[in-house]
C-alpha atoms as a PDB file:
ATOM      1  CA  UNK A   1      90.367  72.546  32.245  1.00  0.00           C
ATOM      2  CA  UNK A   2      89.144  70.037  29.123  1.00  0.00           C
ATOM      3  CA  UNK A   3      90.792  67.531  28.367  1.00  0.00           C
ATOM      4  CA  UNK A   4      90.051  66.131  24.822  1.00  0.00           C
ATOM      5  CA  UNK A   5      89.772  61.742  25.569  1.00  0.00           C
ATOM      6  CA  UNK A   6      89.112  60.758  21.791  1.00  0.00           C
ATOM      7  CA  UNK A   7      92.519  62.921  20.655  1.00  0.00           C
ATOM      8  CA  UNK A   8      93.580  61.363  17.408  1.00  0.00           C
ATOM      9  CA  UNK A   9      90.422  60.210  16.635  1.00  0.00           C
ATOM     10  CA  UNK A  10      87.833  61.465  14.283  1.00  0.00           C
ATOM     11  CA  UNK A  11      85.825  63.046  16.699  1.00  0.00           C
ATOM     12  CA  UNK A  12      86.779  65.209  19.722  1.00  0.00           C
ATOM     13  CA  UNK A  13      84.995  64.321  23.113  1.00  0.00           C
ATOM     14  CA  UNK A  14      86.115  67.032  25.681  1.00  0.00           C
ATOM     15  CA  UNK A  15      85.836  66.346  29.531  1.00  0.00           C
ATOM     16  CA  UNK A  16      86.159  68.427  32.231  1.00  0.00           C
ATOM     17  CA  UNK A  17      89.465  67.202  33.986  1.00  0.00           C
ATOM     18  CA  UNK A  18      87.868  66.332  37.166  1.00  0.00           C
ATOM     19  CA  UNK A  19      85.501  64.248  35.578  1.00  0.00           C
ATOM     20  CA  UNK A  20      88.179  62.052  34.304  1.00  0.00           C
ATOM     21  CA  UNK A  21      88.552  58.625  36.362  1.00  0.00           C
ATOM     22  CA  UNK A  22      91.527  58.559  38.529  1.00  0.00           C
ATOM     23  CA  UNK A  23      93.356  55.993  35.870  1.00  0.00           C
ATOM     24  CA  UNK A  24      92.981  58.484  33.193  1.00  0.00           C
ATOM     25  CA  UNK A  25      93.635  61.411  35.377  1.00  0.00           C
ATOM     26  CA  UNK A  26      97.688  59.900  35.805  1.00  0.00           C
ATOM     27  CA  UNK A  27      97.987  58.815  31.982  1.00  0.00           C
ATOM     28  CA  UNK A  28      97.035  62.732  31.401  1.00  0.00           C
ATOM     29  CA  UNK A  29      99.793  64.124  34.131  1.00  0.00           C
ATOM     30  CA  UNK A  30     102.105  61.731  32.943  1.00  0.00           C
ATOM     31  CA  UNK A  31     101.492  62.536  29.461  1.00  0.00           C
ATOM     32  CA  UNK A  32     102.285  66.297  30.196  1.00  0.00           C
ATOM     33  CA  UNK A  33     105.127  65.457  32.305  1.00  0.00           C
ATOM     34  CA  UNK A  34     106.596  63.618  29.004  1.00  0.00           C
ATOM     35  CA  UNK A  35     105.791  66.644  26.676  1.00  0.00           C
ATOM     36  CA  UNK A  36     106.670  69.603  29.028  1.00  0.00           C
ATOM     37  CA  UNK A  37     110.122  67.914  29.330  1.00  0.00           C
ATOM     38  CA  UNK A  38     111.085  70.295  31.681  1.00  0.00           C
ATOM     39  CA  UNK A  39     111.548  67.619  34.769  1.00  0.00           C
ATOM     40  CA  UNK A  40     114.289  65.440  33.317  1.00  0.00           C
ATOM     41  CA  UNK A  41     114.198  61.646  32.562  1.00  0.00           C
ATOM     42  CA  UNK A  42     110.383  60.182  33.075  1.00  0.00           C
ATOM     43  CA  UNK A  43     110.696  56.947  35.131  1.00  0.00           C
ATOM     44  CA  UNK A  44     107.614  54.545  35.492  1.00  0.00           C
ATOM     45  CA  UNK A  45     108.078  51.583  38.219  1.00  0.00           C
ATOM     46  CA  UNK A  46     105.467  49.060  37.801  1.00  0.00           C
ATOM     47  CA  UNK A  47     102.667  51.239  36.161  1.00  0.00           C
ATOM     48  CA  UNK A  48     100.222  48.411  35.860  1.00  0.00           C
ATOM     49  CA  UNK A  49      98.697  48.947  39.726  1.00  0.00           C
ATOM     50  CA  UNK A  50      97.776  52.013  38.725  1.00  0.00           C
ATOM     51  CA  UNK A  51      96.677  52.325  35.337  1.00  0.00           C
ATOM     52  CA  UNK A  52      94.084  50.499  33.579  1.00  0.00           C
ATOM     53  CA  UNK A  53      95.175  48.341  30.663  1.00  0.00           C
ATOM     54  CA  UNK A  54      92.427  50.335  27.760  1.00  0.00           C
ATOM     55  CA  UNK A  55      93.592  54.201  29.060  1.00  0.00           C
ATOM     56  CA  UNK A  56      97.048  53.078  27.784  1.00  0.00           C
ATOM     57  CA  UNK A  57      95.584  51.430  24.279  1.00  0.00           C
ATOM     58  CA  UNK A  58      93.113  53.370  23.245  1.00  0.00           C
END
Protein backbone atom coordinates (compact mmCIF):
# COMPACT_ATOMS: atom_id res chain seq x y z
CA UNK A 1 0.00 0.00 0.00
CA UNK A 2 1.19 3.92 -0.86
CA UNK A 3 0.38 6.27 0.99
CA UNK A 4 0.64 9.77 -0.66
CA UNK A 5 2.60 12.18 2.54
CA UNK A 6 2.59 15.58 0.51
CA UNK A 7 -1.53 15.14 -0.16
CA UNK A 8 -2.76 18.64 -0.75
CA UNK A 9 0.30 19.81 -1.83
CA UNK A 10 1.61 20.54 -5.23
CA UNK A 11 3.49 17.59 -5.58
CA UNK A 12 2.64 13.96 -4.67
CA UNK A 13 5.41 11.97 -2.71
CA UNK A 14 4.10 8.31 -2.37
CA UNK A 15 5.56 5.94 0.39
CA UNK A 16 5.23 2.57 0.88
CA UNK A 17 3.10 2.29 4.18
CA UNK A 18 5.65 0.46 6.08
CA UNK A 19 8.11 2.91 5.42
CA UNK A 20 6.13 5.48 7.18
CA UNK A 21 7.50 6.31 10.86
CA UNK A 22 5.38 4.93 13.54
CA UNK A 23 3.94 8.72 14.30
CA UNK A 24 2.75 8.98 10.83
CA UNK A 25 1.69 5.43 10.59
CA UNK A 26 -1.34 6.36 13.56
CA UNK A 27 -2.20 9.92 11.98
CA UNK A 28 -2.84 7.64 8.66
CA UNK A 29 -5.13 4.85 10.66
CA UNK A 30 -6.69 7.47 12.44
CA UNK A 31 -7.29 9.44 9.46
CA UNK A 32 -9.12 6.40 7.82
CA UNK A 33 -10.87 5.58 10.90
CA UNK A 34 -12.39 9.33 10.63
CA UNK A 35 -13.30 8.94 6.86
CA UNK A 36 -14.52 5.26 6.80
CA UNK A 37 -16.98 6.37 9.55
CA UNK A 38 -18.09 3.09 9.90
CA UNK A 39 -16.80 2.66 13.78
CA UNK A 40 -18.89 5.36 15.44
CA UNK A 41 -17.68 8.48 17.38
CA UNK A 42 -13.60 8.88 17.04
CA UNK A 43 -12.25 9.58 20.57
CA UNK A 44 -8.54 10.77 21.05
CA UNK A 45 -7.25 10.81 24.89
CA UNK A 46 -4.12 12.68 25.16
CA UNK A 47 -2.75 12.25 21.52
CA UNK A 48 0.36 14.25 22.13
CA UNK A 49 2.52 10.97 23.57
CA UNK A 50 2.04 9.57 20.56
CA UNK A 51 2.08 11.78 17.75
CA UNK A 52 4.61 14.17 16.73
CA UNK A 53 3.64 17.83 16.75
CA UNK A 54 4.70 18.45 12.45
CA UNK A 55 2.64 14.94 11.26
CA UNK A 56 -0.42 16.83 12.65
CA UNK A 57 0.59 20.44 10.88
CA UNK A 58 1.90 19.75 7.92
Amino acid sequence: MMVNINFQKSTEKMVKFFDLTKSLIKCFILCMVIIMNRFGPAIVDAPENDFDNSDITD
